[in-house]
Protein backbone atom coordinates (compact mmCIF):
# COMPACT_ATOMS: atom_id res chain seq x y z
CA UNK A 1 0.70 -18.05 -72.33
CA UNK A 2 0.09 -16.28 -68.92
CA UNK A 3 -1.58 -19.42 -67.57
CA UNK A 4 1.78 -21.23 -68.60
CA UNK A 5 4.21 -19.14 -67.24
CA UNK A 6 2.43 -18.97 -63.59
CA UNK A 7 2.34 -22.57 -63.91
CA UNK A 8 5.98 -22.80 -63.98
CA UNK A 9 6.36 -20.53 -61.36
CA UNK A 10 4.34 -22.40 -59.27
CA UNK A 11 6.46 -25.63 -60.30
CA UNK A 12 9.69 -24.06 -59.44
CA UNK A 13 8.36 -22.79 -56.23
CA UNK A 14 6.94 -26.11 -55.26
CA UNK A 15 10.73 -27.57 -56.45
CA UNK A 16 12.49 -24.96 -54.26
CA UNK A 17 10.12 -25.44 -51.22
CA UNK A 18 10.51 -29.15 -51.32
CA UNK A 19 14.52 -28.74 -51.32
CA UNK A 20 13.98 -26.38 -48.34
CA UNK A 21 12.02 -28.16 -46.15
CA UNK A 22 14.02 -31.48 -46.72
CA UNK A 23 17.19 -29.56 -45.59
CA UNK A 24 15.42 -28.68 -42.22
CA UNK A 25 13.80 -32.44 -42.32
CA UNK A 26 17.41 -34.14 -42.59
CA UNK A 27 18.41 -31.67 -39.73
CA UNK A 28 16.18 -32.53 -37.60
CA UNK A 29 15.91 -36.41 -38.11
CA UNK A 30 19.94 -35.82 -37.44
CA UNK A 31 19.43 -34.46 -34.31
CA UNK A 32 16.75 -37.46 -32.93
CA UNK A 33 17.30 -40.69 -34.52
CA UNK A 34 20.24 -41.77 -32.58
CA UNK A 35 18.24 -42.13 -29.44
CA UNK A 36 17.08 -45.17 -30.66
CA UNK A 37 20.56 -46.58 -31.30
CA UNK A 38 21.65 -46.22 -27.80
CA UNK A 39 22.19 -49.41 -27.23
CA UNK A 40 23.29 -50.41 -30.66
CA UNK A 41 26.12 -47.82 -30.67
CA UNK A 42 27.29 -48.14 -27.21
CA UNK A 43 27.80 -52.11 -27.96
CA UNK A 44 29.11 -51.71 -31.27
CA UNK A 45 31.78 -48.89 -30.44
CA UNK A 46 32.25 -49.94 -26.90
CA UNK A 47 31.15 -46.87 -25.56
CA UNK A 48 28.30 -45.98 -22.63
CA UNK A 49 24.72 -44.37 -22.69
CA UNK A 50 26.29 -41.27 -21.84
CA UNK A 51 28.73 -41.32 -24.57
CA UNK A 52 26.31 -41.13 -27.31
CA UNK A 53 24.35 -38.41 -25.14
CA UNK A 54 27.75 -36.51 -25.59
CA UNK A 55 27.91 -37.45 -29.54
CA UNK A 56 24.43 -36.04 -29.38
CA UNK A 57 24.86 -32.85 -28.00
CA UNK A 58 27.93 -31.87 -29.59
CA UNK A 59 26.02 -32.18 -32.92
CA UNK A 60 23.24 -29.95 -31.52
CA UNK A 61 25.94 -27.74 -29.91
CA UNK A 62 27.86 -27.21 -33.09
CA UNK A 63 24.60 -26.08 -34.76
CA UNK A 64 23.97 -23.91 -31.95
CA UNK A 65 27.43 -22.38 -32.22
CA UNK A 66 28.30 -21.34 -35.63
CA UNK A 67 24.47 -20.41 -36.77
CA UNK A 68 24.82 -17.42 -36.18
CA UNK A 69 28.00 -16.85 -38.05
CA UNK A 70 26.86 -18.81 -40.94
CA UNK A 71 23.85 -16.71 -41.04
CA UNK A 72 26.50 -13.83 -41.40
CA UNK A 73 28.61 -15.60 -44.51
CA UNK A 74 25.27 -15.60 -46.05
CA UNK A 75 25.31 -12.11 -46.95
CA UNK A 76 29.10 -12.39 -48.13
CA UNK A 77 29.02 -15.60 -50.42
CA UNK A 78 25.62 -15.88 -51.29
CA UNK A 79 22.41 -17.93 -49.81
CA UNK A 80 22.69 -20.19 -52.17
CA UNK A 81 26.25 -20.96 -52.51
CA UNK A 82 26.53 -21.31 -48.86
CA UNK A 83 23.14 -23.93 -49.16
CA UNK A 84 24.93 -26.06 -51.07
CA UNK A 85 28.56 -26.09 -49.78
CA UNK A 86 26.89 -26.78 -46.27
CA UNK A 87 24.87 -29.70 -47.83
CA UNK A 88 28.77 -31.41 -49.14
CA UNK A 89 29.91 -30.68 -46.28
CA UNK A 90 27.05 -32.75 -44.11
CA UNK A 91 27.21 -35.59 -46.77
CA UNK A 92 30.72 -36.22 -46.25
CA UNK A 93 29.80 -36.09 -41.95
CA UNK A 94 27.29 -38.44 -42.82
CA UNK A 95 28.97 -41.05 -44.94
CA UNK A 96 32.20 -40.61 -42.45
CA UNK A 97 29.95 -41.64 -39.20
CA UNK A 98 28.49 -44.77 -41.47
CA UNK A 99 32.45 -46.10 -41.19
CA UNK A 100 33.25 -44.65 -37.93
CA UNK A 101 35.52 -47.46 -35.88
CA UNK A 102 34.87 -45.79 -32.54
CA UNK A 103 33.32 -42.79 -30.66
CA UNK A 104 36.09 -40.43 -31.75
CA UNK A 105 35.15 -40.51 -34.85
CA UNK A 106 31.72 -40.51 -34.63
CA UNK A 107 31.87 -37.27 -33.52
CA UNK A 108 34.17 -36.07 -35.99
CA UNK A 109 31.70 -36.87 -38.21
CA UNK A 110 28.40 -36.89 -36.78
CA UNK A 111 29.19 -34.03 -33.93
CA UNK A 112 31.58 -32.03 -35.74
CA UNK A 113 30.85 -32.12 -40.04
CA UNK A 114 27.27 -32.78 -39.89
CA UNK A 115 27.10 -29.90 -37.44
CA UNK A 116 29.19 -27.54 -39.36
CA UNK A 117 27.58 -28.12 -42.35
CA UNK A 118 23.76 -27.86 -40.96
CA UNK A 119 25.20 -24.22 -39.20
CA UNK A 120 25.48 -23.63 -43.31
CA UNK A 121 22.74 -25.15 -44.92
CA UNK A 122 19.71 -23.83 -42.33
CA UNK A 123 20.45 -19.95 -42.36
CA UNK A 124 19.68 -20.09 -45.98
CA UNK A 125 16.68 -22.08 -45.76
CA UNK A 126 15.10 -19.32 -43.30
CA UNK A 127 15.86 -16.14 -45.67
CA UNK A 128 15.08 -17.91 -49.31
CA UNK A 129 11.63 -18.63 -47.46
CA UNK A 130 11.61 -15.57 -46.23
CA UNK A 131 12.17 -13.74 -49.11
CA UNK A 132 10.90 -15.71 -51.84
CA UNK A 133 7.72 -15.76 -50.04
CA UNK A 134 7.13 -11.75 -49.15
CA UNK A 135 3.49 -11.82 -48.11
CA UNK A 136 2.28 -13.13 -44.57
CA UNK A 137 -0.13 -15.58 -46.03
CA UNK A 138 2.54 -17.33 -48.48
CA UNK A 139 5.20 -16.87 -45.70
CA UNK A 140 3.13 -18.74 -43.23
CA UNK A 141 2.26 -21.49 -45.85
CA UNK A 142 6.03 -22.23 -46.36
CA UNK A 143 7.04 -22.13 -42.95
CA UNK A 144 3.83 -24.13 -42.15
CA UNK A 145 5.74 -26.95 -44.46
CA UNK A 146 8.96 -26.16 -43.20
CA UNK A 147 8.50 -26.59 -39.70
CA UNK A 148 6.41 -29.64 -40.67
CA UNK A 149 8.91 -32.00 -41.98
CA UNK A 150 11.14 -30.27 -39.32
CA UNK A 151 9.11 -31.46 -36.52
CA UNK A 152 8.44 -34.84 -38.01
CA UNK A 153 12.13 -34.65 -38.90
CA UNK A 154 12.85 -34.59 -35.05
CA UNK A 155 9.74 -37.05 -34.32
CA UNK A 156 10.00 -39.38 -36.65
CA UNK A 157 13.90 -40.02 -36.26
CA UNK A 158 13.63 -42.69 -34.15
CA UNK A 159 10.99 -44.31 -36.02
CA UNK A 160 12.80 -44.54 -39.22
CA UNK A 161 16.38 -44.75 -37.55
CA UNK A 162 14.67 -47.77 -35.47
CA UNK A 163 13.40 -49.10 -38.74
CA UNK A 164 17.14 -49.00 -40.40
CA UNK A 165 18.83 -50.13 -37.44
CA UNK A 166 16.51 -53.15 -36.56
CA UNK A 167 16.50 -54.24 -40.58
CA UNK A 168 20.27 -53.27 -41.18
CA UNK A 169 22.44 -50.99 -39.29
CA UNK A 170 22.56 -48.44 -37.23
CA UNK A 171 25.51 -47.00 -39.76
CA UNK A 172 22.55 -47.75 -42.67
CA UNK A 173 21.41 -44.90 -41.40
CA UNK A 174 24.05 -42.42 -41.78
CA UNK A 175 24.02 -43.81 -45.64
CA UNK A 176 20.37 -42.98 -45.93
CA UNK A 177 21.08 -39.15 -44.69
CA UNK A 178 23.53 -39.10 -47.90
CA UNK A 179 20.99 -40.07 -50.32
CA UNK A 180 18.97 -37.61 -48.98
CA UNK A 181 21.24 -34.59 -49.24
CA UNK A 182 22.02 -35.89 -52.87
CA UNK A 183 18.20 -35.39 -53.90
CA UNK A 184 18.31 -31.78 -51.80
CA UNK A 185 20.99 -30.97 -54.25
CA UNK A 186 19.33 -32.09 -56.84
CA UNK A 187 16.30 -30.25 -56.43
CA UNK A 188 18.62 -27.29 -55.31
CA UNK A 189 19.65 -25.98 -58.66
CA UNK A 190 16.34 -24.39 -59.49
CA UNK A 191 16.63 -21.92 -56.76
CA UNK A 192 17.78 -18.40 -57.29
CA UNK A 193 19.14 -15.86 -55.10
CA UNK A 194 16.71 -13.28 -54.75
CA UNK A 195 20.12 -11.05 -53.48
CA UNK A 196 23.65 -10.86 -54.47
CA UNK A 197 26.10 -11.81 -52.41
CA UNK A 198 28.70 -8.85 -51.00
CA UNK A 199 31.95 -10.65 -51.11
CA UNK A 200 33.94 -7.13 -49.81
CA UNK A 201 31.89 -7.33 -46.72
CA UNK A 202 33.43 -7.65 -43.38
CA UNK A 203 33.45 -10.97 -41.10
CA UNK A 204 33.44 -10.54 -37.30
CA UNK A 205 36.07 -13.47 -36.57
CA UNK A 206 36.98 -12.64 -33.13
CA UNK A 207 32.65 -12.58 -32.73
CA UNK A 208 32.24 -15.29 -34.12
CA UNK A 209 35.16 -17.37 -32.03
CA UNK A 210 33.84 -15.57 -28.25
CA UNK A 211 30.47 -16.48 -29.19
CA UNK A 212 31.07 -20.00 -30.27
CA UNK A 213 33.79 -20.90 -27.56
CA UNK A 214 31.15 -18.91 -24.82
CA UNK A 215 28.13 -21.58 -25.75
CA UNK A 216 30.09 -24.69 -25.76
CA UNK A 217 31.45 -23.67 -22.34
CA UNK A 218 27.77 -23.41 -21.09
CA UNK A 219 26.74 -26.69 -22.34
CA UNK A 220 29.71 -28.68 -21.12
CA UNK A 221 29.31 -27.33 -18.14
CA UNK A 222 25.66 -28.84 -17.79
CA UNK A 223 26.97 -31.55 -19.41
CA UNK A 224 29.69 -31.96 -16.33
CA UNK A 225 26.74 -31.91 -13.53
CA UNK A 226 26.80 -34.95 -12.75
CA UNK A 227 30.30 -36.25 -12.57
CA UNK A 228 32.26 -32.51 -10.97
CA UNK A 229 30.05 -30.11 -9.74
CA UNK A 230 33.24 -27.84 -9.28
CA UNK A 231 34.10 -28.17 -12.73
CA UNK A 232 30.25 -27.69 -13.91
CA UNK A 233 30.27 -24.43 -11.95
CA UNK A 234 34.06 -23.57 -13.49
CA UNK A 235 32.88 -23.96 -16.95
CA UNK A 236 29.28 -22.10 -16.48
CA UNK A 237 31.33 -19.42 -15.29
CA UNK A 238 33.90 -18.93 -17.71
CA UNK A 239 31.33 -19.35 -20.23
CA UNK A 240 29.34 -16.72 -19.21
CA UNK A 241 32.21 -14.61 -19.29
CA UNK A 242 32.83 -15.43 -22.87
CA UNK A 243 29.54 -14.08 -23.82
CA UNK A 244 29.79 -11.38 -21.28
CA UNK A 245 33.28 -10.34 -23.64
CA UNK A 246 31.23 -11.19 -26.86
CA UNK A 247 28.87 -8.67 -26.21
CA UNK A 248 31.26 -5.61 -25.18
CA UNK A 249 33.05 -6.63 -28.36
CA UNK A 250 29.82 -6.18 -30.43
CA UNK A 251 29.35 -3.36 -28.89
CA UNK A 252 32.78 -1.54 -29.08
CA UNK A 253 32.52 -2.68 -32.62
CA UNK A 254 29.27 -0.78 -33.56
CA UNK A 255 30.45 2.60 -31.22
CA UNK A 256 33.68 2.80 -33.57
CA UNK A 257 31.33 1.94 -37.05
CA UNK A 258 32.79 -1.71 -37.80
CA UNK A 259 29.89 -4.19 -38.10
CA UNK A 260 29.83 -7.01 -35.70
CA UNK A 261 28.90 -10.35 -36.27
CA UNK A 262 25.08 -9.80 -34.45
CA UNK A 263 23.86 -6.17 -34.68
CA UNK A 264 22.56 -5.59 -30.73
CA UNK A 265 19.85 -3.82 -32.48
CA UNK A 266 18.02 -7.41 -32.90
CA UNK A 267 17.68 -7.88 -29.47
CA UNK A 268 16.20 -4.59 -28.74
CA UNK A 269 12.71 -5.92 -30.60
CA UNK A 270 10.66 -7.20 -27.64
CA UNK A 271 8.52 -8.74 -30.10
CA UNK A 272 11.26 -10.81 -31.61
CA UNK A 273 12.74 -11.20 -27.93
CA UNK A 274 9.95 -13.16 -26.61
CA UNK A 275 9.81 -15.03 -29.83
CA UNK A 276 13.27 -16.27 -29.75
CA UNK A 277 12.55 -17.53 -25.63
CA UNK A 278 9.34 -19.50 -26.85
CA UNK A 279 11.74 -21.02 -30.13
CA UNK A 280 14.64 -21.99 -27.26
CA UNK A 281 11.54 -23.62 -25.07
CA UNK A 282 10.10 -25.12 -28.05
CA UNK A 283 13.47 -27.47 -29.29
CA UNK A 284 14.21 -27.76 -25.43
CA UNK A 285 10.72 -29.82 -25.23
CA UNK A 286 11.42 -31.58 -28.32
CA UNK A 287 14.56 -32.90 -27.99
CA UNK A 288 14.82 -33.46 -23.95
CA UNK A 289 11.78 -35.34 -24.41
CA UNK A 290 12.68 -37.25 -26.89
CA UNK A 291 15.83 -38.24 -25.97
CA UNK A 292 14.28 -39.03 -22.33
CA UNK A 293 11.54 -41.22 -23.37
CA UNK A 294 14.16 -43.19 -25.63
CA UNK A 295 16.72 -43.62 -23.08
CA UNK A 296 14.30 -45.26 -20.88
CA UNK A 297 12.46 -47.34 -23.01
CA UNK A 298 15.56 -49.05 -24.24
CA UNK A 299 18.19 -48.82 -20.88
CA UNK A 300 15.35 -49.69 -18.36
CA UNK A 301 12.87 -51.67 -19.55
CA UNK A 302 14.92 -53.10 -22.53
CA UNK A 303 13.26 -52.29 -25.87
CA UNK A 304 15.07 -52.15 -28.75
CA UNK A 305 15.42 -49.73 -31.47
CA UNK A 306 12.15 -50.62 -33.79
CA UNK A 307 10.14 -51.02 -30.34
CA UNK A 308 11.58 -47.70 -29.41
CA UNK A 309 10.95 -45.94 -32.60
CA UNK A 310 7.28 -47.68 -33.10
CA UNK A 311 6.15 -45.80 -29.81
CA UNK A 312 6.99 -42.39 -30.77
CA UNK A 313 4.83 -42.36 -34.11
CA UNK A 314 1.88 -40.68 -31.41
CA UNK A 315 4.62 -37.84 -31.65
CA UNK A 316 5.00 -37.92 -35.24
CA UNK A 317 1.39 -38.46 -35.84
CA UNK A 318 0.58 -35.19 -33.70
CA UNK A 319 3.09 -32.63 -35.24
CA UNK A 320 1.97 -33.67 -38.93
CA UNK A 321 -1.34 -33.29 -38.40
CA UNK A 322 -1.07 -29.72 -35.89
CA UNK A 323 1.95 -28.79 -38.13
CA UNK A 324 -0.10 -29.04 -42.14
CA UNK A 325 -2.38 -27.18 -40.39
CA UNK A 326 -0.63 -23.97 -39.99
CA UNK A 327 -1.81 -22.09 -42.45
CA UNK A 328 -5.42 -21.98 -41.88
CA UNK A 329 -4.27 -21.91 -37.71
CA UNK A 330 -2.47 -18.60 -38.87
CA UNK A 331 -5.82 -17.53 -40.62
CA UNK A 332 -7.89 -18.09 -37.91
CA UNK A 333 -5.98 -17.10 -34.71
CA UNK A 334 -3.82 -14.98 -33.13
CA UNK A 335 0.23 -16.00 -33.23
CA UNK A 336 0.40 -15.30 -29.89
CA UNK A 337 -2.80 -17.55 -28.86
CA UNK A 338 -1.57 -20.00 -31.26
CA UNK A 339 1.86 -20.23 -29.08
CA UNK A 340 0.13 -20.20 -25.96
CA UNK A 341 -2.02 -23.24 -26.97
CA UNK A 342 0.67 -25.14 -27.66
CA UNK A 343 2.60 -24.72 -24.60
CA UNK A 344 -0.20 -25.84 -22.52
CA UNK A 345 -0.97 -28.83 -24.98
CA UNK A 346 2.62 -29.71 -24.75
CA UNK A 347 2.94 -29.13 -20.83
CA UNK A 348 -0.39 -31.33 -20.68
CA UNK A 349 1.54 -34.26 -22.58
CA UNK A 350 4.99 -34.10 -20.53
CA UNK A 351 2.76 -34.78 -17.53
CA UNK A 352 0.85 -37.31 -18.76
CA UNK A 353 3.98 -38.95 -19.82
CA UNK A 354 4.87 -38.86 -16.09
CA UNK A 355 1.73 -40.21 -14.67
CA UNK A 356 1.30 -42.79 -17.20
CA UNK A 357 4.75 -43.93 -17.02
CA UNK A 358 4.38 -44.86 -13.63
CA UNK A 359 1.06 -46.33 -13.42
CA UNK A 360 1.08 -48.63 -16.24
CA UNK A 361 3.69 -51.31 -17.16
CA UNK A 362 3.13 -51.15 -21.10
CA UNK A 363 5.18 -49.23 -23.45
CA UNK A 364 2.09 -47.77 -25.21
CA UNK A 365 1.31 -45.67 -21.78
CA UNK A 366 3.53 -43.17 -23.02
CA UNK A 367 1.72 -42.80 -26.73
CA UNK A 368 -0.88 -40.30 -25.26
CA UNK A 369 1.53 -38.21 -23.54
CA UNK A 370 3.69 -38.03 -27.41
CA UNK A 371 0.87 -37.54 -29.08
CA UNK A 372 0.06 -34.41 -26.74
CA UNK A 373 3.42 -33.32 -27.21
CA UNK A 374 3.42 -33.67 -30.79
CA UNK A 375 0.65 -31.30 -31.28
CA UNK A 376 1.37 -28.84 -29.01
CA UNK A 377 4.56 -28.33 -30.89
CA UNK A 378 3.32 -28.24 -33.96
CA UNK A 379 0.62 -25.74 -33.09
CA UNK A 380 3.19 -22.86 -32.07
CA UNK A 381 6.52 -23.96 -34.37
CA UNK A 382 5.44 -22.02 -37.10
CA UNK A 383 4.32 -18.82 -35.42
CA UNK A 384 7.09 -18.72 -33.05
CA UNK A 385 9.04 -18.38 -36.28
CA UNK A 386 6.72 -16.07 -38.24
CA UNK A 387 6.84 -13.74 -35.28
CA UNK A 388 10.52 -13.17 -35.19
CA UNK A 389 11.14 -13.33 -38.76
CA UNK A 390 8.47 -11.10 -39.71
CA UNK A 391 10.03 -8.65 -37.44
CA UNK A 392 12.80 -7.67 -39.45
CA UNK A 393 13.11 -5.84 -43.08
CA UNK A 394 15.09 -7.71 -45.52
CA UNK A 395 18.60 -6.91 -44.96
CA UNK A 396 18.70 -7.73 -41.33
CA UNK A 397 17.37 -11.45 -42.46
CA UNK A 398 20.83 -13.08 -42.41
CA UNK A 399 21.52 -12.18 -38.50
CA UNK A 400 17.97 -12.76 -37.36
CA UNK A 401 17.95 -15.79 -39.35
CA UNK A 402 21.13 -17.21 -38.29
CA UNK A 403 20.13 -15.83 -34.30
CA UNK A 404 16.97 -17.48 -34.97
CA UNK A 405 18.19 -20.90 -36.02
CA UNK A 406 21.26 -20.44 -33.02
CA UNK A 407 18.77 -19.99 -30.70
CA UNK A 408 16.37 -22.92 -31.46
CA UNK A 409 19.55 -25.43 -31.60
CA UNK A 410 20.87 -23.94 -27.96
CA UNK A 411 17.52 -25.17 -26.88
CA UNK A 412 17.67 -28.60 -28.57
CA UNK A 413 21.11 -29.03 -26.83
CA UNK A 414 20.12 -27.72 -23.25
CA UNK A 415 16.94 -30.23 -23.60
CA UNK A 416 19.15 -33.35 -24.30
CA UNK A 417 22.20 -32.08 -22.15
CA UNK A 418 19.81 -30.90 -19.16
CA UNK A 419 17.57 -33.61 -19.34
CA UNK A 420 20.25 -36.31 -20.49
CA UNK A 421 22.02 -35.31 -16.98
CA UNK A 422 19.59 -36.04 -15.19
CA UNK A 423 18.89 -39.36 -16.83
CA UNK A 424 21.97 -40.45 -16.51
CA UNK A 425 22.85 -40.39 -13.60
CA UNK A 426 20.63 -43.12 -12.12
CA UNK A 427 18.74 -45.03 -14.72
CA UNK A 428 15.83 -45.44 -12.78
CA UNK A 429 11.69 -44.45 -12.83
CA UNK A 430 12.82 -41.62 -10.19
CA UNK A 431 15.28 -40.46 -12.68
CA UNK A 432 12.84 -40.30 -15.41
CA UNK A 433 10.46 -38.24 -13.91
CA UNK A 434 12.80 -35.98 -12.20
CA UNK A 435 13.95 -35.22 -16.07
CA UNK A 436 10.28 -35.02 -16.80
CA UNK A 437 9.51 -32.62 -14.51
CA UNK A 438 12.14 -29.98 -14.86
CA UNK A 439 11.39 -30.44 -18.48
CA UNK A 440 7.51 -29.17 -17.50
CA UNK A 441 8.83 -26.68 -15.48
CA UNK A 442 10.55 -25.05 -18.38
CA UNK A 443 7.80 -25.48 -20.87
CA UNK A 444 5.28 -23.43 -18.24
CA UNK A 445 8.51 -20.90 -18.40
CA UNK A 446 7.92 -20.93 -21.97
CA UNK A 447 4.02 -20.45 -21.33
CA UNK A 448 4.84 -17.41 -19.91
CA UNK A 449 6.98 -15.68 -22.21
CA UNK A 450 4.16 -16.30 -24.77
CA UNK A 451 1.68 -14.77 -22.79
CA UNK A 452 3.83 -11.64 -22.72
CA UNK A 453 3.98 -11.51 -26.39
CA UNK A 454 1.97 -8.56 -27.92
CA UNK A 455 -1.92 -9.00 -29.46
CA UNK A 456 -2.17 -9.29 -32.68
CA UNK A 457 -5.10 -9.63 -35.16
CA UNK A 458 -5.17 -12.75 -37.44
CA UNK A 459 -4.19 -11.33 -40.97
CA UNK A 460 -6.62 -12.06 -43.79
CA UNK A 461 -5.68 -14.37 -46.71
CA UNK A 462 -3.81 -12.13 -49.54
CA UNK A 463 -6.22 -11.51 -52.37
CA UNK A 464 -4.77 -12.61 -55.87
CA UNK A 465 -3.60 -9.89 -58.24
C-alpha cells in the first residue's frame, strides 16, 4: 500500500512538473522563434526588419512589465487559478497572431495577449516549484528541468519555428503554441495549491501602473537610438523618473503600513541582489544573441528560415546537455562557481562568434560559437535561480518570484532592443560585430557580479526518510 501511494505521488509530481516546465518552454520558444521569420513576416505583412524587432520586444517588454504584479495577484486569487487564466489568455494571443492581417495586430496579439498572459502563467510556475519542492536537492532537480526546456525553449525556437515556417507558415506556428497550451492545461488539473489564496488582500495599482509605464519608457527609449537620439534621451529620462516615483511610492506606502506592490525589503538581500544582475545578464545573452545571429544570417547573407533555424541546434544542443545536468552540477559545485563558469563559457562563445563570422564564409562558422553559448547558459540558469529563490521564506515567494521572472524578461528585452539597435541600423559585418561586442562586454559585466556573490558549500543530496 505504501509503495502505491508514493508511486502516485511521484506520478502526480512528474504530471505537475511536466505542465510547469512546458509553460516556461512555450514562453521561451515565444520569445525566439520569430527571428527566423524575419523575412517571412516583413513580406507577408509589408512591414521592415525592424518592425518585427519592435513586435519582438514589446512581447518581451510586456513580460517584463506586469511580472511583477502578476506575481502579486498570485497571493490574492490563487497560483493556480492565475496559471490557468494566464494560459487562456496566451492561447487566444496565439491563435489571434496566426490570423493577424498586418503588424498592428500582430502585436495585439503576439506583443500584447501573449505577453499579458505569460506575466500570469510564469509567477506561478516559480512558487508551485518552489514550494512543492521544499528541499534544495528536489528544488534544484525541478528547476534543473525547468530552466531546461526554458533554455531550449529560447534555443530551439528558431529551429522548430524555421521548421513550421519553411513546411507551412510562419502563422502555423502561432497554431502550434495553441496546441501546446491546450496539453499544459490538460496536464494542469492535477496540481494543487499548496496555499490559499487571500482574496481581501490589497493590490498596489498605482505600483503596479509607475512601474510598468517606467520600464516601457526605458526600452523605447533604446529602442529610439537609432532614429532620434533626442527623443531616446527624452524617454530614458522620463523613464527613470517613473521608477524614481515608483520607488518613493513603495516606500511612503510601507512608512504609513499599506503594502506595496514589491516589499523594498527584497532588494536589501545582497545575495539575491547579485542573483537577480547575473538572471538580467543571462536572458540579455540569450536573446541579443539570438536575435543577432538570426538577423544576419537571413538579411545579409540570405538564408531562409529552416537554414536559419538548422544553425542554431549547436545552441540547443549545448543548453540540453549543460542544462539536464544541473542537478548533479548543483551536487558537485559551488552556485556561485557554477555561475561564474558559465559566464566565461558564454563570453568565450560570443567571441568566437565574432572571429568566426568574419573569417569564414560558411554559415556553420557560427555553430561553435552557439554551441559555447548554449552551455554556458545552461551551466548557471539554474543556480542563478536557486540562489535568489532560495533566499526567501515562503510568503515572500510571490514578489521575489514575480521580481525574479521581471527581471530576467527586462534582460531578454534590453538584449534584443540593445542589440537589435545596433543591427539595424546598418545591416552590415561591422554592424554585427559591433552588436557582438557590446553584447561581450555585458556578459564580462555579468562575470563580475557573479564573482561578488558569496561562497557557498555544495549541499549534499537529501537522504530519504
Amino acid at each position: 500500500m505504501a509503495e502505491t501511494v508514493a508511486a502516485g505521488q511521484r506520478s502526480g509530481h512528474r504530471r505537475e512538473l511536466a505542465a510547469l516546465a512546458l509553460a516556461q518552454f512555450i514562453c521561451s520558444f515565444a520569445g525566439s522563434n520569430m527571428n527566423v521569420m524575419i523575412n517571412d513576416i516583413s513580406r507577408d505583412l509589408d512591414t521592415t526588419v525592424q518592425g518585427v524587432q519592435v513586435a519582438i520586444t514589446i512581447f518581451l517588454l510586456v513580460m517584463a512589465a506586469l511580472m511583477i504584479p502578476g506575481g502579486k495577484l498570485t497571493d490574492r486569487y490563487g497560483r493556480k487559478r492565475c496559471l490557468l487564466t494566464g494560459l487562456v489568455v496566451y492561447g487566444v494571443g496565439a491563435l489571434l497572431s496566426a490570423v493577424a492581417p498586418g503588424l498592428g495586430v500582430l502585436i495585439l496579439g503576439n506583443s500584447i495577449l501573449e505577453g499579458v498572459g505569460t506575466a500570469l502563467l510564469i509567477p506561478p510556475v516559480y512558487i508551485l516549484t518552489t514550494l512543492l519542492y521544499p528541499d534544495m536537492t528536489s528544488r534544484a532537480r525541478a528547476f534543473g528541468v525547468i530552466m531546461a526546456l526554458g533554455g531550449i525553449g529560447a534555443a530551439a525556437g528558431p529551429l522548430i519555428g524555421g521548421l513550421i515556417t519553411t513546411g507551412i507558415s510562419w502563422r502555423a506556428a502561432f497554431v502550434f503554441q495553441a496546441l501546446v497550451i491546450v496539453v499544459i492545461v490538460v496536464l494542469s488539473r492535477g496540481i494543487e495549491d499548496p496555499l490559499p489564496p487571500e482574496p481581501d488582500r490589497p493590490f498596489d495599482t498605482v505600483g503596479a501602473v509607475l512601474s510598468a509605464v517606467g520600464l516601457v519608457l526605458i526600452v523605447m527609449g533604446i529602442l529610439a537610438a537609432d532614429n532620434d537620439v533626442w527623443l531616446m534621451l527624452g524617454l530614458l529620462l522620463l523613464g527613470i523618473f517613473m521608477l524614481w516615483w515608483f520607488f518613493h511610492w513603495v516606500r511612503a506606502r510601507e512608512t504609513s503600513g499599506k503594502e506595496p506592490l514589491l516589499s523594498l525589503s527584497l532588494f536589501r538581500n545582497r545575495t539575491s541582489n547579485l542573483g537577480l544582475v547575473t538572471q538580467n545578464v543571462q536572458w540579455l545573452l540569450l536573446m541579443g544573441s539570438s536575435f543577432t545571429v538570426a538577423a544576419y544570417l537571413q538579411v545579409v547573407r540570405g538564408y531562409d528560415a529552416i537554414g536559419t533555424g538548422v544553425i542554431f541546434t549547436a545552441a540547443t544542443l549545448g543548453l540540453l546537455v549543460s542544462s539536464l545536468a544541473a542537478e548533479r552540477l548543483a551536487r558537485r559545485h559551488p552556485q556561485r562557481t557554477l555561475i561564474m563558469t558559465g559566464f566565461a563559457v558564454s563570453v568565450v562563445g560570443v567571441a568566437v562568434l565574432i572571429v568566426l563570422a568574419g573569417s569564414l564564409s560558411s554559415a556553420w562558422a557560427f555553430a561553435p560559437g552557439l554551441l559555447l553559448l548554449g552551455l554556458g547558459l545552461g551551466v548557471m540558469l539554474t543556480p542563478s535561480v536557486n540562489v535568489v529563490q532560495s533566499s526567501f521564506p515562503e510568503e515572500q515567494q510571490g514578489e521575489i518570484s514575480g521580481l525574479s521572472r521581471s527581471v530576467s524578461n527586462l534582460g531578454s528585452s534590453f538584449g534584443t532592443a540593445i542589440a537589435g539597435t545596433i543591427l539595424v541600423s546598418g545591416l552590415t559585418r561591422g554592424a554585427y560585430a559591433a552588436a557582438m561586442l557590446v553584447l561581450a562586454a555585458i556578459g564580462l559585466a555579468g562575470l563580475a557580479a557573479a564573482a561578488l556573490l558569496p561562497h557557498d558549500r555544495p549541499r549534499p543530496p537529501a537522504r530519504p526518510s
